[in-house]
Protein backbone atom coordinates (compact mmCIF):
# COMPACT_ATOMS: atom_id res chain seq x y z
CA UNK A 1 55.81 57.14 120.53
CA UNK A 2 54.50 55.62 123.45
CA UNK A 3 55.55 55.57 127.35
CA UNK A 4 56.04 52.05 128.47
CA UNK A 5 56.50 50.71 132.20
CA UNK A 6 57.68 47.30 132.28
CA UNK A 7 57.21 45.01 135.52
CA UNK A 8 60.00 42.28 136.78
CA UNK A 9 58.00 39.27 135.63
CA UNK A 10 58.68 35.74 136.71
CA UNK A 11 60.92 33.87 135.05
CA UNK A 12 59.88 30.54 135.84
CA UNK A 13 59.07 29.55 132.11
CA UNK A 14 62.24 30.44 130.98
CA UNK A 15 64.81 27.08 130.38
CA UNK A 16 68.33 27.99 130.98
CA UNK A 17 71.22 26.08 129.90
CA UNK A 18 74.69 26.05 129.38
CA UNK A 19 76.28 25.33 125.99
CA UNK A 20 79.90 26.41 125.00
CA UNK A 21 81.17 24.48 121.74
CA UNK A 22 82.08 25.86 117.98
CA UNK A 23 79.24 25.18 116.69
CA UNK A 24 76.65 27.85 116.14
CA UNK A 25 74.01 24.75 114.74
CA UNK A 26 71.00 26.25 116.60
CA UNK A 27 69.08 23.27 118.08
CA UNK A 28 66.16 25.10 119.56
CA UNK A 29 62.37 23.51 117.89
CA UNK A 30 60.84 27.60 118.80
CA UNK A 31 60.22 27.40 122.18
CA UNK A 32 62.82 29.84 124.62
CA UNK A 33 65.71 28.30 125.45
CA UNK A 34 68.11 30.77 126.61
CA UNK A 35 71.80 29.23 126.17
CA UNK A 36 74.84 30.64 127.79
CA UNK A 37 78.86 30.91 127.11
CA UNK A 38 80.97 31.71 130.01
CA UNK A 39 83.79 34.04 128.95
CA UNK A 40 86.16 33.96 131.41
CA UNK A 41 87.85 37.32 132.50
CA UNK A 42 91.29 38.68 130.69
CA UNK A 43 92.57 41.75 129.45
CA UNK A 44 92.87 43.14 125.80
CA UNK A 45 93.43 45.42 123.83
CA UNK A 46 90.06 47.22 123.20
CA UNK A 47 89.57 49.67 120.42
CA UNK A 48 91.14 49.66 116.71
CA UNK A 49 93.94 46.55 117.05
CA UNK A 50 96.05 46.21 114.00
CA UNK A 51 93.81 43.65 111.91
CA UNK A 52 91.08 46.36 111.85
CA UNK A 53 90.63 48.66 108.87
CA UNK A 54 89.08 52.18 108.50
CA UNK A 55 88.99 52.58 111.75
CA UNK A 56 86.87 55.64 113.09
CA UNK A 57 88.44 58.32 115.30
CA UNK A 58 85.78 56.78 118.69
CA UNK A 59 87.57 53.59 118.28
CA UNK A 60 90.75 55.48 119.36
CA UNK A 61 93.09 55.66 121.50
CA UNK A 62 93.74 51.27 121.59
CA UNK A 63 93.58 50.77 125.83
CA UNK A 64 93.85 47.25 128.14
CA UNK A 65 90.89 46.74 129.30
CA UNK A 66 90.87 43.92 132.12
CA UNK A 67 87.04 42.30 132.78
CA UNK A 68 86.16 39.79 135.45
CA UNK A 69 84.30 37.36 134.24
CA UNK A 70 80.62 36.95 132.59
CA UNK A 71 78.36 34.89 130.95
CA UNK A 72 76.65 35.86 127.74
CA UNK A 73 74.58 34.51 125.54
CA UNK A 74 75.40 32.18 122.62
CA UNK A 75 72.18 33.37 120.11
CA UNK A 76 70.90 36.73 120.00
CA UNK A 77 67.42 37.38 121.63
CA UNK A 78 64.81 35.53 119.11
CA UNK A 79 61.06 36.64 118.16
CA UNK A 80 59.86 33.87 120.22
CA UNK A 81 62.05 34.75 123.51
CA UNK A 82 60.86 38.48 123.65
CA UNK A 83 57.30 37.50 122.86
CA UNK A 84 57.23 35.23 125.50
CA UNK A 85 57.96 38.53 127.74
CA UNK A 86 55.58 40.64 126.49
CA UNK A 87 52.93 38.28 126.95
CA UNK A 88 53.74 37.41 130.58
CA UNK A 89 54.14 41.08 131.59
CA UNK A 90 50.84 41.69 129.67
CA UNK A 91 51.84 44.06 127.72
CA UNK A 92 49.33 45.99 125.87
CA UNK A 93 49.12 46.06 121.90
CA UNK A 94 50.54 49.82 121.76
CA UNK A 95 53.90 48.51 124.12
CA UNK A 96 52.72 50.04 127.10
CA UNK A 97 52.17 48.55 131.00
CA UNK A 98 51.70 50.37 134.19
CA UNK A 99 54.30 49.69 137.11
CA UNK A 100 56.72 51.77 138.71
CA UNK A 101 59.89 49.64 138.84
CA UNK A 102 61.84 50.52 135.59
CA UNK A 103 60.24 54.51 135.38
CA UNK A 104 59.57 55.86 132.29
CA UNK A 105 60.22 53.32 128.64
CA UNK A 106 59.60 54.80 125.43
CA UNK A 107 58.59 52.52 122.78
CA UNK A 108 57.86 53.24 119.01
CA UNK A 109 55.00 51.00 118.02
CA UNK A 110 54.68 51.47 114.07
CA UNK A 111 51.27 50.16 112.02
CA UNK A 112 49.40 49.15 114.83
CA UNK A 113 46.67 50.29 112.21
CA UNK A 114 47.67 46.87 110.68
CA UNK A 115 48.51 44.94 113.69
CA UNK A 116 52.38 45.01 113.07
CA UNK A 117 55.09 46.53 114.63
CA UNK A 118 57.12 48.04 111.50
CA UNK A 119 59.68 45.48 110.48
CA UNK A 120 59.40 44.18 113.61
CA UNK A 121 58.11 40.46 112.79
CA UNK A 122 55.61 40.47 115.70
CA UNK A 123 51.79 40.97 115.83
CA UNK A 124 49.16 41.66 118.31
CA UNK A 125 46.60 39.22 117.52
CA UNK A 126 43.29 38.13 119.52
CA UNK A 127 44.92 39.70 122.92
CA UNK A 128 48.42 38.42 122.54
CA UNK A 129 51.54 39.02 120.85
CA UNK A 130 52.09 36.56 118.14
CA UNK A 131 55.35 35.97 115.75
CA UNK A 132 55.21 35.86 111.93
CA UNK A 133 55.07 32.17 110.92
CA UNK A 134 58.40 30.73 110.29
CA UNK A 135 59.99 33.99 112.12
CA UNK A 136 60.46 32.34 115.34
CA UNK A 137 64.10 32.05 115.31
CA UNK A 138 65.11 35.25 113.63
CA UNK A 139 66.42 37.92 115.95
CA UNK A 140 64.02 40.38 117.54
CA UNK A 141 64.70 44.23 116.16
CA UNK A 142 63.19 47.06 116.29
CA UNK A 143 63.44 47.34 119.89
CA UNK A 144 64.26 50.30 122.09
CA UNK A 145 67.19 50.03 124.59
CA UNK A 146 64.57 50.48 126.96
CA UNK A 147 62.58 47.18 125.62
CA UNK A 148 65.80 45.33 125.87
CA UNK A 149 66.92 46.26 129.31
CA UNK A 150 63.02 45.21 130.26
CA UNK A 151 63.94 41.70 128.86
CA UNK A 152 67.16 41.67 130.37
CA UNK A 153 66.41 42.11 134.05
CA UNK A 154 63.00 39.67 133.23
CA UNK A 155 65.32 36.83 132.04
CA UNK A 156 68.03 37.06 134.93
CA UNK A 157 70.30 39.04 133.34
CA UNK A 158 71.68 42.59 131.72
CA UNK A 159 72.49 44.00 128.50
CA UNK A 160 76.27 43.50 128.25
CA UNK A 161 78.64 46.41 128.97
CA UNK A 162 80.51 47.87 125.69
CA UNK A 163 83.85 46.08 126.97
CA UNK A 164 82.46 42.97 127.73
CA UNK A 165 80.46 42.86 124.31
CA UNK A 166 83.63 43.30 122.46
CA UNK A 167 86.23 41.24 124.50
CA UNK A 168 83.40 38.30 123.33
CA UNK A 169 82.96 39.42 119.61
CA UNK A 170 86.68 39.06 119.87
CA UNK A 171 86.74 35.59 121.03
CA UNK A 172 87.80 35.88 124.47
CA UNK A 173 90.62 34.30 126.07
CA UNK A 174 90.96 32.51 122.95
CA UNK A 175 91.20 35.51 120.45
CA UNK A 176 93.05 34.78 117.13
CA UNK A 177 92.50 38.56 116.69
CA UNK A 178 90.02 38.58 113.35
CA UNK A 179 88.47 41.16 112.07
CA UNK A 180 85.09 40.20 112.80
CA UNK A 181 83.64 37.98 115.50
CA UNK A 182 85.10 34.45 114.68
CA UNK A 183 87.21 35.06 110.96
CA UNK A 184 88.58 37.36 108.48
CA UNK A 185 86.00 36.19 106.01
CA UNK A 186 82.64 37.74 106.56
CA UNK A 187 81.18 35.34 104.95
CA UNK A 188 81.38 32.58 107.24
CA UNK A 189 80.11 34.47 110.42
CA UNK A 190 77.68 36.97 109.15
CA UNK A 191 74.50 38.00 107.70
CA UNK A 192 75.27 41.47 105.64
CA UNK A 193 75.18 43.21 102.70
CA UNK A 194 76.37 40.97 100.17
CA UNK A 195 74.88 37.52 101.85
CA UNK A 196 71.67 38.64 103.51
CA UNK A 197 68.93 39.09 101.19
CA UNK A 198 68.27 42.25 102.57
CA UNK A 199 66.43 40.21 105.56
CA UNK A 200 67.28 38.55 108.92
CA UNK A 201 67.88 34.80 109.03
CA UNK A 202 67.82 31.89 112.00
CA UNK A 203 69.89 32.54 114.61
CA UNK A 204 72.85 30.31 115.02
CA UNK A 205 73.05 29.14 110.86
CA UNK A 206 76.94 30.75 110.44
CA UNK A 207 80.02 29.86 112.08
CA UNK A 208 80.49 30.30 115.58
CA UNK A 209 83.80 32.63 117.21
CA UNK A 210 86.43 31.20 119.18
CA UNK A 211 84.23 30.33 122.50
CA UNK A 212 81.25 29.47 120.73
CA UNK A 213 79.29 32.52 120.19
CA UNK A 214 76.96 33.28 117.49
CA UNK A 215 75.76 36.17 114.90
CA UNK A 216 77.86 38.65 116.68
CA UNK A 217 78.76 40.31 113.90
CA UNK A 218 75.61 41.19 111.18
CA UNK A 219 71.96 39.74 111.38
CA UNK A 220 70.80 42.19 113.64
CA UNK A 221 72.61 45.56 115.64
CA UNK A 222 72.99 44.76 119.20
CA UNK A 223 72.31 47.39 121.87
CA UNK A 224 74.85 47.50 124.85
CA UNK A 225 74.13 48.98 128.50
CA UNK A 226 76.74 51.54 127.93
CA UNK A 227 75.70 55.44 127.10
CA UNK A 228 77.85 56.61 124.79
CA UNK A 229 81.02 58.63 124.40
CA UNK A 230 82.83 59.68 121.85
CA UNK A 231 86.28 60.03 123.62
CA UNK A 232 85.32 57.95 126.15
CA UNK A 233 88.55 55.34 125.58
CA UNK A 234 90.49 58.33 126.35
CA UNK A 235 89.81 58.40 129.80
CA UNK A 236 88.26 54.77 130.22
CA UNK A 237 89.52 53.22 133.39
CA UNK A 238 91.18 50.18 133.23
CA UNK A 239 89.32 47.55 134.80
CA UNK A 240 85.26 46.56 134.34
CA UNK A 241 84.61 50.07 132.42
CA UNK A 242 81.15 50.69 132.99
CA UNK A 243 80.83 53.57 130.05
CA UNK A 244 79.94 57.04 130.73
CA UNK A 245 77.81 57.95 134.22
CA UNK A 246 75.26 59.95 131.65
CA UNK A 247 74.38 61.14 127.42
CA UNK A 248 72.10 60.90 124.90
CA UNK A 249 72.69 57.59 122.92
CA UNK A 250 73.09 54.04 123.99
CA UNK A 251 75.88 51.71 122.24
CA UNK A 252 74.83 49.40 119.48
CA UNK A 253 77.63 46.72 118.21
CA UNK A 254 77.70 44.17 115.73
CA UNK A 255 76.29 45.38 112.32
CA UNK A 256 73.00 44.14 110.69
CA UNK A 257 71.94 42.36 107.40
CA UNK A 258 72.17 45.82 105.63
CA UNK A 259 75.80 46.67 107.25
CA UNK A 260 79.01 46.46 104.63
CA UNK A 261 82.27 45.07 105.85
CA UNK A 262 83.41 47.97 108.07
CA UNK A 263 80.11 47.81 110.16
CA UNK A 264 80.89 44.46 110.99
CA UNK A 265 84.11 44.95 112.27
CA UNK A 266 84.43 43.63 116.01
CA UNK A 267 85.75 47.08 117.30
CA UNK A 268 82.75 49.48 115.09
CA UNK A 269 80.61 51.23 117.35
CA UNK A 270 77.68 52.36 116.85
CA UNK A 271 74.99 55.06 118.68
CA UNK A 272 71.69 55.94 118.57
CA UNK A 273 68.90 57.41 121.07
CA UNK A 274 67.66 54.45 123.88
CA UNK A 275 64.03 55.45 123.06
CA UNK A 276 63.93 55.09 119.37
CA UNK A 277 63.77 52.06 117.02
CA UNK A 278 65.14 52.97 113.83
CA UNK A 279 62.14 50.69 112.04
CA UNK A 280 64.53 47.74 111.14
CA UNK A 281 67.61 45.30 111.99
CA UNK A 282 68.54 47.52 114.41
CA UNK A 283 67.27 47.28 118.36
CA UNK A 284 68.50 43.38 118.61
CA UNK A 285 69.96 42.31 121.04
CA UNK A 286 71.76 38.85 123.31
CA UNK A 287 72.08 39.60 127.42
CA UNK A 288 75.11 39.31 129.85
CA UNK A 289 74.89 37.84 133.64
C-alpha cells in the first residue's frame, strides 16, 4: 500500500459536453470526452420500494428523500479518462505524488513487478501511464475512493452523494420504478454474471435508463462520496442527505460483471474501506457536479 497526494490539475484538456437522450450508443473514438445528464431535483422514495426483492435490512426503513438538482455523468469513468489524470498530475508508477491539497491517499498498486496494476487494465510504460490496447473504453476499477475523489475534483466535479446516485439509477423524474437502472430485465442494461464473460465491456453498449444514463447497474461497482451507515436511513434527513459526518467504509452502488441479480438492484448498497481496491471490477466510478 502506498500513500498518495494528488494535486488539483488543470483541466483544460478535458472536453465537456452535454448529452441527455436514450441511447447509451457510446460515440467517443478514445480520447476523454466527459458527457453529462442533468437530473433535475424531485423527491422519492429511497431505500427498498416495492419492485425490489431480497432486500437487505440497510436498505430499510423506505424514506422521501427530496434532492436539488445535479448533473451526472452519462458513462462511467473510462481507462482513457483516468489515465489522462494521472499523467497530467505526474503521477509516479507506484500511485504516489507529493502536494498537500487532498492530505493523505492510499493507493494499492499490485504487480508493479510486471508493470500492471492488478486487474486494473493500465500500465506504466516508458514514464507514462498507458491503457491495455483495445481497453480504452472499458471502465476504470480497481481504484481507491481516494483515487476517485482525486479525479473528481480534477475534472470539475464530485463523486455523487448515495441519494443522488440512486434517485439517477432510478431514472429520475421520469422513474417507471424498475428494478434495476432502466428495466426489469437485466439483460438489457447490464454487464453481470450471466452476460459478462467474467470481464468488463465498452461503456455505453446496453440500454440506457429513463434520462439517458448508462451502465449504472453491473460493468463495474461505483464508489459514492457518502461514508457509510448501516441505519443511517433511519435517521437520514429529508432533504440533500449528505451521509454520515464520519466511519470506516465508503458507499459503492451499482454491481459489477461478477454481481448476480440482487447486486444489481438500484437500491443494493454496498461498503468497503476508501483506501483499498479489492483487485477487480470494483473501485469504478462516473462523477456528479
Amino acid at each position: 500500500m502506498k500513500n498518495v497526494i494528488f494535486t488539483m490539475a488543470t483541466i483544460a484538456t478535458l472536453s465537456i459536453g452535454m448529452f441527455a437522450t436514450q441511447s447509451c450508443s457510446n460515440s467517443s473514438d478514445g480520447t476523454n470526452d466527459i458527457q453529462w445528464i442533468n437530473v433535475g431535483g424531485g423527491t422519492f422514495e429511497m431505500g427498498c420500494t416495492d419492485e425490489q426483492f431480497d432486500c437487505k435490512s440497510d436498505e430499510t426503513p423506505l424514506h422521501k428523500v427530496t434532492l436539488s438538482s445535479f448533473e451526472i455523468t452519462k458513462y462511467e469513468i473510462t481507462n482513457a479518462q483516468y489515465t489522462e489524470f494521472l499523467n497530467d498530475i505526474n503521477c509516479n508508477s507506484e500511485g504516489s505524488y507529493n502536494d498537500d491539497e487532498y492530505g493523505n491517499v492510499e493507493y494499492i498498486t499490485e504487480d508493479l513487478e510486471n508493470n500492471a496494476w492488478s486487474d486494473c487494465q493500465i500500465k506504466y510504460s516508458e514514464g507514462q501511464f498507458v491503457v491495455e490496447s483495445g481497453k480504452e473504453n472499458h471502465p476504470v476499477m480497481s481504484v481507491s475512493w481516494y483515487g476517485a475523489n482525486a479525479f473528481a475534483k480534477w475534472a470539475g466535479g464530485r463523486l455523487p452523494r448515495e441519494a443522488e446516485w440512486e434517485f439517477a439509477a432510478r431514472g429520475g423524474n421520469q422513474s417507471q420504478n424498475y428494478i434495476y437502472s432502466g428495466s426489469d430485465n437485466l439483460n438489457e442494461v447490464a454487464w453481470y454474471y450471466d452476460n459478462s464473460d467474467d470481464r468488463t465491456h465498452e461503456v455505453g453498449q446496453k440500454q440506457a435508463n429513463e434520462i439517458g444514463i448508462c451502465d449504472m447497474s453491473g460493468n463495474v461497482m461505483e464508489w459514492c462520496h457518502d461514508w457509510y451507515g448501516e441505519n443511517y436511513y433511519s435517521n437520514s434527513p429529508k432533504n440533500n442527505p449528505q451521509g454520515p459526518s464520519s466511519g470506516d467504509e465508503r458507499v459503492l452502488r451499482g454491481g459489477y460483471t461478477a454481481s448476480d441479480v440482487n447486486r444489481c438492484r438500484v437500491s443494493k448498497r454496498e461498503r468497503y474501506s476508501p483506501g483499498n481496491t479489492y483487485n477487480g471490477e470494483f473501485g469504478g466510478f462516473r462523477i456528479a457536479r
